[in-house]
C-alpha atoms as a PDB file:
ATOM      1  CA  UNK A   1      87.990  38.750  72.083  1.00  0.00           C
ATOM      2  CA  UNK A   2      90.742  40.697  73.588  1.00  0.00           C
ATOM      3  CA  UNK A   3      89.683  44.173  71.969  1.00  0.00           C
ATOM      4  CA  UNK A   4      86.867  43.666  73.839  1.00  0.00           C
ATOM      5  CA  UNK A   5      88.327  42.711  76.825  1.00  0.00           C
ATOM      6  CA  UNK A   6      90.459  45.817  76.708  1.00  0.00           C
ATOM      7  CA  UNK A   7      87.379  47.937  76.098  1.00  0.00           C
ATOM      8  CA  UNK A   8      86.252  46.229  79.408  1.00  0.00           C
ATOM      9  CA  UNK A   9      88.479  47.207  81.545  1.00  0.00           C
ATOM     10  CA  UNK A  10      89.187  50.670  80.103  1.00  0.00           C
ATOM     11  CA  UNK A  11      85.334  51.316  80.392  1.00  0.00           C
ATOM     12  CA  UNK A  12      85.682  49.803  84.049  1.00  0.00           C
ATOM     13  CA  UNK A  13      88.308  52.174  85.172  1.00  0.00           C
ATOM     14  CA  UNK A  14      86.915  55.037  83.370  1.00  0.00           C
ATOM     15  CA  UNK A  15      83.269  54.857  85.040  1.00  0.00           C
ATOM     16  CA  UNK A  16      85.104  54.398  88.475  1.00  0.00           C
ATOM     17  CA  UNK A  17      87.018  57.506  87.775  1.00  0.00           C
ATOM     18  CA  UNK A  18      84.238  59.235  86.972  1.00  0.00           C
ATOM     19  CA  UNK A  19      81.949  57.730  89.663  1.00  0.00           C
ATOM     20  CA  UNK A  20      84.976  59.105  91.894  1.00  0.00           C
ATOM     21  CA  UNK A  21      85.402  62.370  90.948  1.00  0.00           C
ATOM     22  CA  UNK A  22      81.541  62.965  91.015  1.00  0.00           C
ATOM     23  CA  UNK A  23      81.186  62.082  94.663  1.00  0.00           C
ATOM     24  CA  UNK A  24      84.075  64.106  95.128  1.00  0.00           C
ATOM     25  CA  UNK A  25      82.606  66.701  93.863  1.00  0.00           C
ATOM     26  CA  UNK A  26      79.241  66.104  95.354  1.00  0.00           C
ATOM     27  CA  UNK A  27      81.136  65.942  98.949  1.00  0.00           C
ATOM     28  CA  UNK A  28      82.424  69.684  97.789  1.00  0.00           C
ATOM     29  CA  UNK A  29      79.439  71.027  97.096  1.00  0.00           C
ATOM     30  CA  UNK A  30      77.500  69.617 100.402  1.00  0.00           C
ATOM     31  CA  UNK A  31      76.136  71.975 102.758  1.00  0.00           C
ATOM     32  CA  UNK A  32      79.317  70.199 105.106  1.00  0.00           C
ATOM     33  CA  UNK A  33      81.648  70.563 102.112  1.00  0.00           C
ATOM     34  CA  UNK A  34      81.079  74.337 101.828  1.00  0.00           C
ATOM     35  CA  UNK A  35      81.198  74.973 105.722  1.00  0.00           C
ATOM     36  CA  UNK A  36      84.548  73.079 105.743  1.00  0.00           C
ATOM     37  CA  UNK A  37      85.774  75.925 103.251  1.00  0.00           C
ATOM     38  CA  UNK A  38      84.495  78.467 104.690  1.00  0.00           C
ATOM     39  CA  UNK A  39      86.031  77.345 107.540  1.00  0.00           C
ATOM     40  CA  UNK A  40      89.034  77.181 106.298  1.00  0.00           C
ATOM     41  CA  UNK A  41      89.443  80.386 104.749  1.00  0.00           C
ATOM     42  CA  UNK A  42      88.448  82.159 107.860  1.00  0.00           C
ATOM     43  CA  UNK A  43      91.480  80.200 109.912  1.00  0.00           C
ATOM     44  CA  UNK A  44      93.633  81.358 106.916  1.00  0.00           C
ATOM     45  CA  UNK A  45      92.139  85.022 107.756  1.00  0.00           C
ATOM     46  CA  UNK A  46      92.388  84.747 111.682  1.00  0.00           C
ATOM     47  CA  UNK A  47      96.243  83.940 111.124  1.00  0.00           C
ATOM     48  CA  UNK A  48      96.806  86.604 109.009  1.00  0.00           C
ATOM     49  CA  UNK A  49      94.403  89.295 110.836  1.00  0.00           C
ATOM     50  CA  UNK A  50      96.903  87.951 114.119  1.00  0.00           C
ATOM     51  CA  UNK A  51      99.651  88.610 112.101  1.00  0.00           C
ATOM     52  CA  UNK A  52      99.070  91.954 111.171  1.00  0.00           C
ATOM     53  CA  UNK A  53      98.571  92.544 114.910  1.00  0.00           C
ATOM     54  CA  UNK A  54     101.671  91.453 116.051  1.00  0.00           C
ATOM     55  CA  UNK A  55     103.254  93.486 113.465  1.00  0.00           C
ATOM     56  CA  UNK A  56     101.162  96.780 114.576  1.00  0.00           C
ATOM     57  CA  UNK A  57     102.144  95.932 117.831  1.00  0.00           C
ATOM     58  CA  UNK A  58     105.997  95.731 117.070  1.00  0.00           C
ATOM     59  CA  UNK A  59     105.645  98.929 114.793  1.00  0.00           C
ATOM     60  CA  UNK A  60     103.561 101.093 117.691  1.00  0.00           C
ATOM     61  CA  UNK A  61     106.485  99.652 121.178  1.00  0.00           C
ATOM     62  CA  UNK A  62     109.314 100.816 118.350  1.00  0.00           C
ATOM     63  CA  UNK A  63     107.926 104.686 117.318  1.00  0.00           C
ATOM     64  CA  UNK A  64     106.559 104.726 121.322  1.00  0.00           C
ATOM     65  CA  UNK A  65     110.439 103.746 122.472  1.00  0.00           C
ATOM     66  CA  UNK A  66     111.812 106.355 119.570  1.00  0.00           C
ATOM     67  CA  UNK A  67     109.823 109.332 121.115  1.00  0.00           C
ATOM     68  CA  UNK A  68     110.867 107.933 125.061  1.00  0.00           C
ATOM     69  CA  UNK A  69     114.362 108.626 123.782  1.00  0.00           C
ATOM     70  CA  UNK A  70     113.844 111.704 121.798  1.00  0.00           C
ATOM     71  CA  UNK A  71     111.607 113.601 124.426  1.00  0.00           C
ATOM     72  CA  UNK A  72     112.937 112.001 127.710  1.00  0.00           C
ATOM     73  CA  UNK A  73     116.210 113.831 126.230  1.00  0.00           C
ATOM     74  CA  UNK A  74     115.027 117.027 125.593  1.00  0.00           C
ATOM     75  CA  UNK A  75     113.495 117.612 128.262  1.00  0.00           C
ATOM     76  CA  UNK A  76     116.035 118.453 131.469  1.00  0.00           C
ATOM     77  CA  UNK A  77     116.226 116.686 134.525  1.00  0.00           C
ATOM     78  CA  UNK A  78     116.497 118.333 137.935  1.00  0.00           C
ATOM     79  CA  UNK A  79     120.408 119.542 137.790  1.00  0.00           C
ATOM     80  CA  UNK A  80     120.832 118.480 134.234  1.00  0.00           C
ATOM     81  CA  UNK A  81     121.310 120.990 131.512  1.00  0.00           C
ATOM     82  CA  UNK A  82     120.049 120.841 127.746  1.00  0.00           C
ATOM     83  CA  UNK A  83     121.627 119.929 125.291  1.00  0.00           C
ATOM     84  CA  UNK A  84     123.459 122.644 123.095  1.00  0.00           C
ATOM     85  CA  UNK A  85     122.510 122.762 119.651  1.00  0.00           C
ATOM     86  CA  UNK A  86     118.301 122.215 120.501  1.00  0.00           C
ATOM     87  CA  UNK A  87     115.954 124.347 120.821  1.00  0.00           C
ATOM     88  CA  UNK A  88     114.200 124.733 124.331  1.00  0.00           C
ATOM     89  CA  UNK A  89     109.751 123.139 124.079  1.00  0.00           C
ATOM     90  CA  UNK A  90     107.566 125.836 124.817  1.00  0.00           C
ATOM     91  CA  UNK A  91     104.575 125.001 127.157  1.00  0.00           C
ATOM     92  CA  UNK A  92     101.395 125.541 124.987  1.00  0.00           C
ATOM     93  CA  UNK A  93      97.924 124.735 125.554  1.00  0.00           C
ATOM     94  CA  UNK A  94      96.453 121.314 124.947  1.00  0.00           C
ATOM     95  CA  UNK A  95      96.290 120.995 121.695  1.00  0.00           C
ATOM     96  CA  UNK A  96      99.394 123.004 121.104  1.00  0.00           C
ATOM     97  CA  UNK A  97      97.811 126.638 120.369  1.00  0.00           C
ATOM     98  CA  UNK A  98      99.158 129.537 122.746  1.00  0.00           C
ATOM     99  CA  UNK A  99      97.085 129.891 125.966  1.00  0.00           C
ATOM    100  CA  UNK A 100      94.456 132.496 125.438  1.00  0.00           C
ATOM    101  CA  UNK A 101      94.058 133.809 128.392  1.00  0.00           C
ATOM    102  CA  UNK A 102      93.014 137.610 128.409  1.00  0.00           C
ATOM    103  CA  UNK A 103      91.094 137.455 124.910  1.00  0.00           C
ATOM    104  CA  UNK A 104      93.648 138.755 122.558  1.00  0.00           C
END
């Protein structure tokens, strides 16, 4: 009589277990279920993606505050001189070619 009972009760907690674990999975699988992890991952995504941007962002006032200093130094001021030791920028044309201007 108590084998049986302890069969009982093992079979008892074992079909609730399962019965759990397939509405869990059910609940996963559920049009709702899927959009929830879908959702998620894209959160996970947006926070990275922002991330990344902030990052950029840093990166891009840094190099822009490097070439402030490196230029802004180079080139002389009304009554300043340049610097000794570096060489003097040449104007050019736009993209840095010499100006063609009589065709040679």
């Amino acid at each position: 009589m108590t084998g049986r009972l302890v069969y009982l009760v093992a079979g008892a907690v074992l079909g609730g277990y399962v019965v759990h674990r397939l509405n869990r999975t059910a609940r996963a699988w559920s049009p709702e279920g899927i959009a929830d992890r879908v959702e998620d991952r894209v959160a996970d995504y947006r926070a990275a993606l922002r991330e990344f941007n902030e990052d950029v962002h840093d990166a891009m006032e840094q190099r822009e505050a490097e070439l402030l200093r490196l230029y802004s130094a180079e080139r002389p001021g009304p009554g300043r001189l340049p610097r000794p030791g570096r060489a003097q920028i040449e104007t050019r044309g736009a993209n840095g070619a010499p100006e063609m201007k009589d065709g040679r």
